[in-house]
Protein backbone atom coordinates (compact mmCIF):
# COMPACT_ATOMS: atom_id res chain seq x y z
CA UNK A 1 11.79 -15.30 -11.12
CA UNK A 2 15.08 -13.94 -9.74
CA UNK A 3 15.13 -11.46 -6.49
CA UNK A 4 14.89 -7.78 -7.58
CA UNK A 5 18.26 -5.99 -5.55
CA UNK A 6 17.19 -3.58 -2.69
CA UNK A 7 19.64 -0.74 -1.81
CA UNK A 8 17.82 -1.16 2.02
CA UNK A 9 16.58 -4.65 3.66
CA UNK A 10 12.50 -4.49 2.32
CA UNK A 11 9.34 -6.04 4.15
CA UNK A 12 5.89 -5.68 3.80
CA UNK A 13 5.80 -2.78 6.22
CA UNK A 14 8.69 -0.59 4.60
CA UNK A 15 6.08 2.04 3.23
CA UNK A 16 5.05 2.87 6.90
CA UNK A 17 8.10 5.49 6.60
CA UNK A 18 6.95 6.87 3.58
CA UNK A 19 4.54 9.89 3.34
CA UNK A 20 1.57 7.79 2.05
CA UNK A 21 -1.03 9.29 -0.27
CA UNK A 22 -4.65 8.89 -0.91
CA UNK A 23 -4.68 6.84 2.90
CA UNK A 24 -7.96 7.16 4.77
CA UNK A 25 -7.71 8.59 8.05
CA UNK A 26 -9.25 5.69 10.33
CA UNK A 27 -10.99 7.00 13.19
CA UNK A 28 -10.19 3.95 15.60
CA UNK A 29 -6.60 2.68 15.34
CA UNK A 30 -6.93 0.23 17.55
CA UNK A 31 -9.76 -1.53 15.29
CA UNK A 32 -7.17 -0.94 12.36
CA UNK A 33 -4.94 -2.73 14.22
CA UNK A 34 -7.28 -5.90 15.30
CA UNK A 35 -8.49 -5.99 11.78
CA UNK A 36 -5.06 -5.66 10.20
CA UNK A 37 -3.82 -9.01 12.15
CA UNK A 38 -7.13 -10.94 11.12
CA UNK A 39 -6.09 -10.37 7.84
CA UNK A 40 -2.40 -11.33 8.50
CA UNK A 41 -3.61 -15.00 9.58
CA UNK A 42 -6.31 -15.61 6.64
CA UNK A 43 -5.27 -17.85 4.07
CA UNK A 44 -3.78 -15.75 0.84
CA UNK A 45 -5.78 -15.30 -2.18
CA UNK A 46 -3.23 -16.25 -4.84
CA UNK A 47 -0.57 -18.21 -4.99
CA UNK A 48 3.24 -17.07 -5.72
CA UNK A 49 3.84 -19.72 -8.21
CA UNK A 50 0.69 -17.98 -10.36
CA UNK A 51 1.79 -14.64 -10.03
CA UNK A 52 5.33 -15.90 -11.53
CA UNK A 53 3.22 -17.38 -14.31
CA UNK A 54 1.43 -14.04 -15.34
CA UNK A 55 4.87 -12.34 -15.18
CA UNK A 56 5.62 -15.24 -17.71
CA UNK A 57 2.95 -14.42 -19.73
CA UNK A 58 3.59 -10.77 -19.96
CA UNK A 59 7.11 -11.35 -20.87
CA UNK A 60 5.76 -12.78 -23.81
CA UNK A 61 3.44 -9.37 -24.26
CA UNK A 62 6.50 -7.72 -23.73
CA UNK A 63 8.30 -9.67 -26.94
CA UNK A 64 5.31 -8.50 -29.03
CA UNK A 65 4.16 -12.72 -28.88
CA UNK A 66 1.17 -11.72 -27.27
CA UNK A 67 -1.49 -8.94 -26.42
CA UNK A 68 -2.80 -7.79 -22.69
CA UNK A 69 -6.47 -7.67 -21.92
CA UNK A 70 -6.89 -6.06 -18.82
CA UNK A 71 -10.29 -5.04 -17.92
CA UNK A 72 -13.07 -4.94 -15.53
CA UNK A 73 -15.27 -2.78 -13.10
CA UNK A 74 -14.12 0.47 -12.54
CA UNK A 75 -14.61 -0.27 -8.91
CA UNK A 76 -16.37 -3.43 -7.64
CA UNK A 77 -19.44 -3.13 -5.33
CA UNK A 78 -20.62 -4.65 -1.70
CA UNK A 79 -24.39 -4.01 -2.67
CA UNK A 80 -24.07 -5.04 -6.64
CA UNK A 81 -21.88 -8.51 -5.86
CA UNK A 82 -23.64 -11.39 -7.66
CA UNK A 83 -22.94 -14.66 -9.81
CA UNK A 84 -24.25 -13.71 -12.38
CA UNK A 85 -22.68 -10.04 -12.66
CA UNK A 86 -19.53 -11.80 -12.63
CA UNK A 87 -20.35 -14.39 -15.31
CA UNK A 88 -21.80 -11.54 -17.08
CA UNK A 89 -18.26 -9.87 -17.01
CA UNK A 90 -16.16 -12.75 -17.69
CA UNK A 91 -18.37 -13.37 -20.62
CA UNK A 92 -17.47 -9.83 -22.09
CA UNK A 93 -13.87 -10.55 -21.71
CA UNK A 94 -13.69 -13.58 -22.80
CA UNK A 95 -15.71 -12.38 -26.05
CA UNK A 96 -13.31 -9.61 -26.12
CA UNK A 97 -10.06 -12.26 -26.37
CA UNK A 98 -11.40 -14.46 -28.86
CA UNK A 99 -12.08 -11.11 -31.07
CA UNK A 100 -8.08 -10.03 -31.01
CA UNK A 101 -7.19 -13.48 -31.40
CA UNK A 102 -9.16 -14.25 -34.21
CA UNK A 103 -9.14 -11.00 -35.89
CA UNK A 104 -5.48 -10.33 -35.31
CA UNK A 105 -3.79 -14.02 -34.81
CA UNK A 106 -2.44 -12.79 -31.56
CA UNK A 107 -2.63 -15.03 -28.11
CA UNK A 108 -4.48 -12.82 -25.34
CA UNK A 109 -3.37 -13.05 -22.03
CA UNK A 110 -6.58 -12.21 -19.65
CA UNK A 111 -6.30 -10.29 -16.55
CA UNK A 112 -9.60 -8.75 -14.89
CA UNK A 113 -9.69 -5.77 -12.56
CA UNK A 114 -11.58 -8.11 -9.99
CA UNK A 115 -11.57 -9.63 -6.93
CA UNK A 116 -9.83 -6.63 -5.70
CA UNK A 117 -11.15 -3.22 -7.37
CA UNK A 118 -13.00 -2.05 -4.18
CA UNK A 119 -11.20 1.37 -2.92
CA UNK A 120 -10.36 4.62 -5.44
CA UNK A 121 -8.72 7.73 -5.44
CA UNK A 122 -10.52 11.03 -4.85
CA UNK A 123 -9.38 14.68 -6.02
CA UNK A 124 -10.75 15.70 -2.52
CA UNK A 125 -11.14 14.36 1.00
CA UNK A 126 -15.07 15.87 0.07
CA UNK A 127 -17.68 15.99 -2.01
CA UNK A 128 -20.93 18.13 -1.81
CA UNK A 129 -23.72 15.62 -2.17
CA UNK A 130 -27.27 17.92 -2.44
CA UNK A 131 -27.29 20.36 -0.10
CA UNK A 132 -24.35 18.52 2.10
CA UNK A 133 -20.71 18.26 2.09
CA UNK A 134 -19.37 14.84 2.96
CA UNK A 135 -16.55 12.91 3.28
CA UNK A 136 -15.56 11.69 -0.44
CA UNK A 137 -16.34 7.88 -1.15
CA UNK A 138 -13.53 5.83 -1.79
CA UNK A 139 -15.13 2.79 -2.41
CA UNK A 140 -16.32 0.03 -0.49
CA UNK A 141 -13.64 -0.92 0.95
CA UNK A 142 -13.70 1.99 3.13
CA UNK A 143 -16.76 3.33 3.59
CA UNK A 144 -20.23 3.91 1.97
CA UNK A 145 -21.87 5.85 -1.19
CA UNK A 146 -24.88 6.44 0.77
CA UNK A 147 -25.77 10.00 0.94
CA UNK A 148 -25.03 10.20 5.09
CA UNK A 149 -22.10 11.74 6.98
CA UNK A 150 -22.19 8.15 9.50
CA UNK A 151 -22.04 6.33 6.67
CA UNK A 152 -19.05 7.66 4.96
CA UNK A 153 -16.63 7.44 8.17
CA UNK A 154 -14.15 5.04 7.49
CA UNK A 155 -14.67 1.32 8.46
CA UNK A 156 -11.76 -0.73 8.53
CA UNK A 157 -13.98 -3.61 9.15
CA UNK A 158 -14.77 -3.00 5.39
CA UNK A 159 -11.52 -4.26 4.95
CA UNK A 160 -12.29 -7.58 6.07
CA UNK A 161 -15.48 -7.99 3.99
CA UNK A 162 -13.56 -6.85 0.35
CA UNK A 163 -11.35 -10.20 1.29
CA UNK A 164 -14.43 -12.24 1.68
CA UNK A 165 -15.78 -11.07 -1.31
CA UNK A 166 -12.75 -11.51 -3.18
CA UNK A 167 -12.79 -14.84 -2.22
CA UNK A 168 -16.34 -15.82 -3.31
CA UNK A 169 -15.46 -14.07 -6.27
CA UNK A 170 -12.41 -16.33 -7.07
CA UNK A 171 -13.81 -19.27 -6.13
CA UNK A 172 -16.91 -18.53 -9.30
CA UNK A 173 -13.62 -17.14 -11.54
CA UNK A 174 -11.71 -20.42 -10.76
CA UNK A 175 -14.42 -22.59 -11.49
CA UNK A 176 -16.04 -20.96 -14.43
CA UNK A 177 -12.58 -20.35 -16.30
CA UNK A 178 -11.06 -24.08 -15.69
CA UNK A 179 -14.46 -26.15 -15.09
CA UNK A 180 -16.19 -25.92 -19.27
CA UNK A 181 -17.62 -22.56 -19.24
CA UNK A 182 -14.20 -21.00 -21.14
CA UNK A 183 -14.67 -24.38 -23.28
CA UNK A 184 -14.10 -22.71 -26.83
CA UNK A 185 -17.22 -24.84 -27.49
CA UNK A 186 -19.09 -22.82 -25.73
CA UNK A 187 -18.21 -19.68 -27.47
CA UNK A 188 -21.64 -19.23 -28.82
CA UNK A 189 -23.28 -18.80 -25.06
CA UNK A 190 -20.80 -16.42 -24.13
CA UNK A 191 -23.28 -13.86 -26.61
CA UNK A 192 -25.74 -12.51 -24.28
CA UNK A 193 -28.81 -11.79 -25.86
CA UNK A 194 -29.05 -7.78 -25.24
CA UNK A 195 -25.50 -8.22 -27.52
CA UNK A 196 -26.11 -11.06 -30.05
CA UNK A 197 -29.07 -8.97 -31.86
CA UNK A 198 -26.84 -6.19 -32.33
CA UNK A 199 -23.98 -5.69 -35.36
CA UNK A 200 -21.20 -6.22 -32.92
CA UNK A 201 -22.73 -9.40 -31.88
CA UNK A 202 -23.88 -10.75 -35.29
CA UNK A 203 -19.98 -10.23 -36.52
CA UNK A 204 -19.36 -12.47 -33.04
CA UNK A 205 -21.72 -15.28 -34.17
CA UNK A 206 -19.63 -15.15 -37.58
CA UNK A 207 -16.42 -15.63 -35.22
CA UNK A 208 -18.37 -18.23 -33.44
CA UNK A 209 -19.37 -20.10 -36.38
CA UNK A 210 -15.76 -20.05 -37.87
CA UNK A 211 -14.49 -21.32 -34.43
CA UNK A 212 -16.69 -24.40 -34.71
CA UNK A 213 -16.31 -25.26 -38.28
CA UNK A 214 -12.40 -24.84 -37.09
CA UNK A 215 -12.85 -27.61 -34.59
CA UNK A 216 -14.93 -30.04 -36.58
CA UNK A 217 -12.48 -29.76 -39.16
CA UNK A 218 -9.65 -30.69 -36.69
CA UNK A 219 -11.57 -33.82 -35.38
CA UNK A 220 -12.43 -35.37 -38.65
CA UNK A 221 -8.89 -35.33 -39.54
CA UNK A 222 -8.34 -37.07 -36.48
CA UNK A 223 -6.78 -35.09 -34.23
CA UNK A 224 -7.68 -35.81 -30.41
CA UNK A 225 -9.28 -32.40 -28.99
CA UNK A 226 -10.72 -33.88 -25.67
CA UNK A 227 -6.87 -33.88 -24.24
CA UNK A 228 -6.10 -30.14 -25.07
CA UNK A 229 -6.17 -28.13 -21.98
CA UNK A 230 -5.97 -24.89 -24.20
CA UNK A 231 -9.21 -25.77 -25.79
CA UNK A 232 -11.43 -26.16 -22.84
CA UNK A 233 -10.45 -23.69 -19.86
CA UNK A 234 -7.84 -20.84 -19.90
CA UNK A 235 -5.79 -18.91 -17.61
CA UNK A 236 -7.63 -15.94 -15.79
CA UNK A 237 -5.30 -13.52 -13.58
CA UNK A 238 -6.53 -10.87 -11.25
CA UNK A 239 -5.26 -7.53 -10.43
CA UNK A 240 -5.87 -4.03 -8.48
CA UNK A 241 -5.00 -0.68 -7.68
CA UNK A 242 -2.69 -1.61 -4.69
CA UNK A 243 -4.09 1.49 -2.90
CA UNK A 244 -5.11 0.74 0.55
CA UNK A 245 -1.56 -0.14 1.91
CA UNK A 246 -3.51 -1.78 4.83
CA UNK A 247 -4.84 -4.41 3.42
CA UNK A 248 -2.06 -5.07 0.96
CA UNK A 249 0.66 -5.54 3.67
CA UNK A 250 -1.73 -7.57 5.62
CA UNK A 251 -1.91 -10.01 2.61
CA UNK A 252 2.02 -10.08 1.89
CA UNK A 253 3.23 -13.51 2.43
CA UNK A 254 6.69 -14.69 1.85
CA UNK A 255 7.09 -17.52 -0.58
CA UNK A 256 8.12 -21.24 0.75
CA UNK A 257 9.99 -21.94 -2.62
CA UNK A 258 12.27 -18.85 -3.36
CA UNK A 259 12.20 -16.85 -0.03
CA UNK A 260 10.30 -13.70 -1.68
CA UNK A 261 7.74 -11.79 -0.86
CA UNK A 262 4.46 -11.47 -2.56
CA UNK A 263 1.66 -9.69 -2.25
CA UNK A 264 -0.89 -12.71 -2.57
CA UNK A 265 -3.84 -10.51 -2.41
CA UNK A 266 -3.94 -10.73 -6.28
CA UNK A 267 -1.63 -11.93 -9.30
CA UNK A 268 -0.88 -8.14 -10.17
CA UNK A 269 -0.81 -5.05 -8.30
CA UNK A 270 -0.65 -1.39 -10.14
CA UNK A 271 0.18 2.11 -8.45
CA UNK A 272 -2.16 4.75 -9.74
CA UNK A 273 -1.34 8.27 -11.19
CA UNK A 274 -1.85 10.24 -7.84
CA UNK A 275 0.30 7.74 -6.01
CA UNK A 276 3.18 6.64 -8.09
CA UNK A 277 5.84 9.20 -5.99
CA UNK A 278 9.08 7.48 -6.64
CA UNK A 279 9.76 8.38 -2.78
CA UNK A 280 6.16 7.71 -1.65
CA UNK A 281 4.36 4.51 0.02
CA UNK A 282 3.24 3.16 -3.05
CA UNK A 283 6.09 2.74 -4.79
CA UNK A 284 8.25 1.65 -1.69
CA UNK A 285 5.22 -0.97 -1.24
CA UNK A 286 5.70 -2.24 -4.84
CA UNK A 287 8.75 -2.24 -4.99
CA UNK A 288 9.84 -5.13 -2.49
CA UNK A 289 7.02 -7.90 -3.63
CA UNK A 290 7.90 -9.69 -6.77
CA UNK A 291 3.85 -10.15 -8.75
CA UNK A 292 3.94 -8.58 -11.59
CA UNK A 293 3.21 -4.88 -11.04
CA UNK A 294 2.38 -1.67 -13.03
CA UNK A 295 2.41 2.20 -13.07
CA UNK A 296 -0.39 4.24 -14.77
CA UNK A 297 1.29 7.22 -16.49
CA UNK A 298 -0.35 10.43 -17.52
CA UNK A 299 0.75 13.30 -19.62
CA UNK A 300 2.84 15.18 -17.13
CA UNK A 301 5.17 12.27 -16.81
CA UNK A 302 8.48 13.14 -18.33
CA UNK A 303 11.19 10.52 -20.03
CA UNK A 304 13.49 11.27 -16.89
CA UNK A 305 9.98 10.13 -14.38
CA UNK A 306 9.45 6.86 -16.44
CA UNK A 307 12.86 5.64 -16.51
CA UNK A 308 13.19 6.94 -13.04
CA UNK A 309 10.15 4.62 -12.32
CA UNK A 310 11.44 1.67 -14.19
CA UNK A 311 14.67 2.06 -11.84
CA UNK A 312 12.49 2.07 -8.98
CA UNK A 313 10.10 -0.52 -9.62
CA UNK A 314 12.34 -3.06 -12.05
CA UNK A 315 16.03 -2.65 -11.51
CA UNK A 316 16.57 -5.86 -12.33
CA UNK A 317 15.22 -5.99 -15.68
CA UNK A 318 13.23 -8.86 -15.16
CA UNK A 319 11.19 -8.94 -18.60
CA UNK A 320 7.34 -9.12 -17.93
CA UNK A 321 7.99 -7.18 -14.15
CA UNK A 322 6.55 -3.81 -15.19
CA UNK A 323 3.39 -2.64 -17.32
CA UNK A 324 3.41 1.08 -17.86
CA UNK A 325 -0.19 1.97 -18.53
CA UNK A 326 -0.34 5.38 -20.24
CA UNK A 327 -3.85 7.39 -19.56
CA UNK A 328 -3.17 10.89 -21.83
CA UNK A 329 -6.74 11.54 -23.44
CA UNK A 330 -7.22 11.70 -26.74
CA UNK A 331 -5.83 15.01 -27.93
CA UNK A 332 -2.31 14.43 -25.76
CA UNK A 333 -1.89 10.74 -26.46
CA UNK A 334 0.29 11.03 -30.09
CA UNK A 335 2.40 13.57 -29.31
CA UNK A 336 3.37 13.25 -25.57
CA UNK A 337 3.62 9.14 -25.52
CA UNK A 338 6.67 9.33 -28.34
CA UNK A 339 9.07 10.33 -26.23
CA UNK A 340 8.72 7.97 -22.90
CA UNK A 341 8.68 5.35 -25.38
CA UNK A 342 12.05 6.31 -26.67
CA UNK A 343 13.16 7.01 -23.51
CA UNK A 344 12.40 3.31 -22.21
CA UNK A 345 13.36 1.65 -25.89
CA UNK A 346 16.96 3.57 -25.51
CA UNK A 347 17.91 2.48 -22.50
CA UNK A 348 16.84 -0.97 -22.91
CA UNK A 349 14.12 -1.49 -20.05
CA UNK A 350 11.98 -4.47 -20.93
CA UNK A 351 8.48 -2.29 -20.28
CA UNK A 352 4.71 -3.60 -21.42
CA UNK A 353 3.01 -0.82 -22.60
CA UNK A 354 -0.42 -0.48 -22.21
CA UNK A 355 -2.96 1.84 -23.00
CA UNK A 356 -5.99 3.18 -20.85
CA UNK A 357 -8.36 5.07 -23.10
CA UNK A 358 -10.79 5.62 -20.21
CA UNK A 359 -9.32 8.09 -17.54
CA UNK A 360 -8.04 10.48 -19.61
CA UNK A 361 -11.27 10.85 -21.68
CA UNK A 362 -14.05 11.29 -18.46
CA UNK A 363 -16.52 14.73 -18.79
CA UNK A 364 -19.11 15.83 -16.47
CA UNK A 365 -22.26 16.11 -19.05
CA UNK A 366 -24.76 18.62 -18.70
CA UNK A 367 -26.73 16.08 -16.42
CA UNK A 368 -23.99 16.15 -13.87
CA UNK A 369 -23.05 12.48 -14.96
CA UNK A 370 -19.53 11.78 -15.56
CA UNK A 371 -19.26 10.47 -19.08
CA UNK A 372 -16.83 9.22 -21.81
CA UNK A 373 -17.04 9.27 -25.22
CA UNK A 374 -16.71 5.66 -27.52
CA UNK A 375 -14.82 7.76 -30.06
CA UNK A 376 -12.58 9.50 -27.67
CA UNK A 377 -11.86 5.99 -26.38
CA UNK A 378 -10.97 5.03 -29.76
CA UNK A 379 -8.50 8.16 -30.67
CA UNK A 380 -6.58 7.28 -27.77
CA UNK A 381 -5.98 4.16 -28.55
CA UNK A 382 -5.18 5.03 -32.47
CA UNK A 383 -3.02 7.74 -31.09
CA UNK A 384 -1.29 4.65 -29.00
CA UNK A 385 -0.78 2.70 -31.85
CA UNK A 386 0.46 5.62 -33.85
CA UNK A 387 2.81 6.40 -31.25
CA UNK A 388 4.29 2.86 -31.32
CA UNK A 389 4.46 2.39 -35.04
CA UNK A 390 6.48 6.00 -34.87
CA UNK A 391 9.21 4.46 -32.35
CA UNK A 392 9.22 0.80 -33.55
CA UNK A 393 7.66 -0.34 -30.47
CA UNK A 394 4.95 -2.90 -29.24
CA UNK A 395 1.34 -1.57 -28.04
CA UNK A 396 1.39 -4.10 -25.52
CA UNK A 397 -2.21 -3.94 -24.26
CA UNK A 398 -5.52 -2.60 -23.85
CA UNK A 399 -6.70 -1.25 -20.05
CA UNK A 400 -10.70 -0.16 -20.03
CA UNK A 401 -13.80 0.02 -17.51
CA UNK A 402 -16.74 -2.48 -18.40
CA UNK A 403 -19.45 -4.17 -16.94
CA UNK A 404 -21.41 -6.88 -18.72
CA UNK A 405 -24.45 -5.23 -18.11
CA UNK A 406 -26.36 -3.26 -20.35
CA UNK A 407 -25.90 0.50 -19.04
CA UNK A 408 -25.68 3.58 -20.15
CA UNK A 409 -22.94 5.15 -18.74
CA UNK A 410 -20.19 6.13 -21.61
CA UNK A 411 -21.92 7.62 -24.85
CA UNK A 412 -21.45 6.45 -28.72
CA UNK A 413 -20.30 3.13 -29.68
CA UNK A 414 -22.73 0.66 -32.33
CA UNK A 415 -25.96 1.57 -30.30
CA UNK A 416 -25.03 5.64 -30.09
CA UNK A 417 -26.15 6.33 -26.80
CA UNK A 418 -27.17 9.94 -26.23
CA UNK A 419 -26.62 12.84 -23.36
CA UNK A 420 -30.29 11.89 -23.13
CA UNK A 421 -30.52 8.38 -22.15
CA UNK A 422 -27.51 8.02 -19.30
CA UNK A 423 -30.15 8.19 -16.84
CA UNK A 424 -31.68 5.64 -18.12
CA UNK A 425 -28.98 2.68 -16.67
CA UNK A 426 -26.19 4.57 -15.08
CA UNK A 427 -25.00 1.99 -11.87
CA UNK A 428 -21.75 2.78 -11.17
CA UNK A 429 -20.73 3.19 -8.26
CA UNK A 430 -17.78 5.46 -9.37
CA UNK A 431 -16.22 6.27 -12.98
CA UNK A 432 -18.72 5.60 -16.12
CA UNK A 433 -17.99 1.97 -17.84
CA UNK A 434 -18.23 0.43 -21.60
CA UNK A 435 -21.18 -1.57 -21.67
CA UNK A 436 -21.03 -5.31 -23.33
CA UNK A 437 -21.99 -4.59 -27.01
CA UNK A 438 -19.89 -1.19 -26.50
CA UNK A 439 -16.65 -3.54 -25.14
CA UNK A 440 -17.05 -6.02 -28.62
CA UNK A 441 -17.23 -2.96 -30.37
CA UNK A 442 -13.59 -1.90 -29.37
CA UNK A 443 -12.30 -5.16 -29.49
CA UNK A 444 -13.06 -5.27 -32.94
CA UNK A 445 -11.33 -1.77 -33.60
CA UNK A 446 -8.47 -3.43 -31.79
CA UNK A 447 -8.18 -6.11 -33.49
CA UNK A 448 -8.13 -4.20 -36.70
CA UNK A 449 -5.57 -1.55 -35.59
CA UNK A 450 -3.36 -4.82 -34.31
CA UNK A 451 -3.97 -6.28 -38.07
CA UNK A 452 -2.34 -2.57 -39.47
């Protein structure tokens, strides 16, 4: 991957000049500090020659040859962190991918928002909680969702924890995607059972079925399956809200091989809608390291503050470099997306556009939950294909919240869950996710509006 030009000498402290948004204000500085240089000496989490394969990858995404998954917890849990929830998870996506690449012929390149979700942006620095106002949670990272003013001071010790989770949580990723489990013989166990007996699930068996009467068919003609890689594992990327600038400096690293910087705290790194100031911390941040990196966009973005963020964030042009990830809800989505697409198509900036149907679609319901609808999830992401068939362009990708447990947490979808029944399983820790049979469900919308 070629160096991106900087009009000023960049390293991984740069943004420390830069008003910095959505920052927690750490009550000991000194402890920031101690913890900060821990970090600095750990071993990184992903390698630079990975992170140039995912911007690889997307490149082809970019070229319309492929089709971004990127999904995961809304934000990943210290108390909720077991094996099983993430095999759970990787089962969902990986049931996901097969769907758009059976149903649509497309390959699926597979990035999780994991092994790195753990902070979040908050409207306010509080929250009233009962009868108390507290600081806001901002994930785990930082401090607690416990109910307690002590609890929700900022811990920068937190920070060193997320890493060690990450890394236990990379280390099950690594082996479960690259030691059988991903084995497209083993697509049938990927169907947990609170999915298979459901319509979704059934119309996975089918896919299932058709997969293995694929592969006996290749065998008895003689071709040798045991030898191809692509069969048995496949390639899992990670990636985050780069949000607590902390953390992400402390895990910068400078390559051996090319003399660039990367953050090596995950394979991609994206700058959220209250943070992506062209002048700001974020984007200063993102803009020196060479992963692959992205920019959620909302509908108060104008052509001149996309392109102006495609100057700032890919200057070099480097195809498969920036992801644009639009979040517009689903009555903005077809009318205000047209134009940045334009925009980016006319002056020639090799962009992946991707669409997050979640954040632009979240209600309080009369429970005091926050909610989403399935079908609002879906308009959105008609509306994005719309859009793209309008300009000519490539929907690039699909962004969305999920869990592979079975909550109730966003309404609708093949089992119609009801105001009524989000008490029943609601777990998050933050924003409201798609449970398993709910996530098939859209893949198989996707998959059909990829078909069209």
């Amino acid at each position: 991957m070629q160096s991106d030009p900087q009009s000023s000498p960049w390293a991984p402290d740069s943004w420390r000049v830069k008003p910095a948004a959505q920052q927690p204000v750490w009550p000991n500085d000194g402890e920031l500090k101690r913890v900060n240089a821990q970090l600095s000496s750990l071993p990184p989490l992903v390698f630079a020659g990975e992170a140039r394969q995912l911007t690889q990858a997307l490149g082809a995404a970019v070229d319309g040859r492929a089709f971004l998954l990127q999904a995961g917890d809304c934000a990943e849990s210290f108390t909720d962190f077991t094996a099983d929830g993430i095999r759970d998870k990787l089962k969902v996506i990986l049931q996901m991918a097969v769907v758009l690449t059976y149903g649509a012929g497309v390959p699926v390149v597979k990035l999780g928002r994991i092994a790195g979700q753990f902070a979040k942006p908050r409207s306010s620095p509080t929250e009233q909680v009962g009868d108390q106002i507290l600081e806001s949670f901002r994930g785990h990272m930082v401090n607690d969702d416990l109910p307690d003013p002590a609890a929700r001071i900022p811990d920068p010790n937190r920070l060193i924890t997320a890493y060690q989770q990450a890394v236990s949580t990379l280390n099950l990723l690594r082996a479960f995607t690259k030691g059988g489990f991903a084995d497209l013989g083993q697509v049938h166990a990927w169907n947990q059972q609170f999915v298979a007996s459901s319509t979704q699930g059934k119309r996975f068996e089918d896919i299932a079925e058709g997969i293995d009467r694929a592969l006996r068919f290749m065998a008895a003609c003689g071709i040798e399956l045991t030898s191809e890689d692509t069969l048995h594992q496949v390639d899992f990327w990670t990636s985050h809200e780069a949000l607590i600038l902390d953390y992400e400096e402390a895990l910068t690293r400078r390559d051996s091989l090319t003399d660039d910087w990367y953050d090596c705290s995950a394979h991609m790194l994206w700058v959220g809608e209250r943070t992506r100031q062209l002048d700001g911390a974020h984007c200063e941040f993102l803009s020196g390291i060479h992963n692959p990196v992205g920019s959620k966009v909302g509908p108060n973005a104008t052509p001149d503050d996309v392109i102006a963020l495609c100057e700032r964030l890919n200057p070099g042009r480097i195809s498969g470099r920036l992801t644009l990830i639009t979040r517009f809800g689903a009555n903005a989505i077809e009318a205000g997306l047209p134009p940045l697409l334009r925009a980016v198509r006319d002056e020639g900036h090799p962009v992946l556009w991707v669409c997050d149907p979640m954040h632009g679609n979240t209600f309080t319901a009369d429970g005091g939950r926050k909610t989403r609808r399935f079908d609002d999830i879906f308009a959105e992401l008609k509306g994005f294909f719309a859009a793209h068939r309008a300009t000519g362009t490539w929907p690039g990708g699909v962004h969305v919240e999920l869990t592979g447990e079975d909550v109730t947490e966003c309404l609708g979808g093949v089992e119609d869950i009801v105001e009524g029944q989000l008490e029943q399983r609601y777990t998050t820790t933050c924003d409201p996710r798609l449970n398993a049979r709910q996530s098939l469900d859209l893949a198989f919308s996707v998959a059909e509006l990829l078909r069209a």
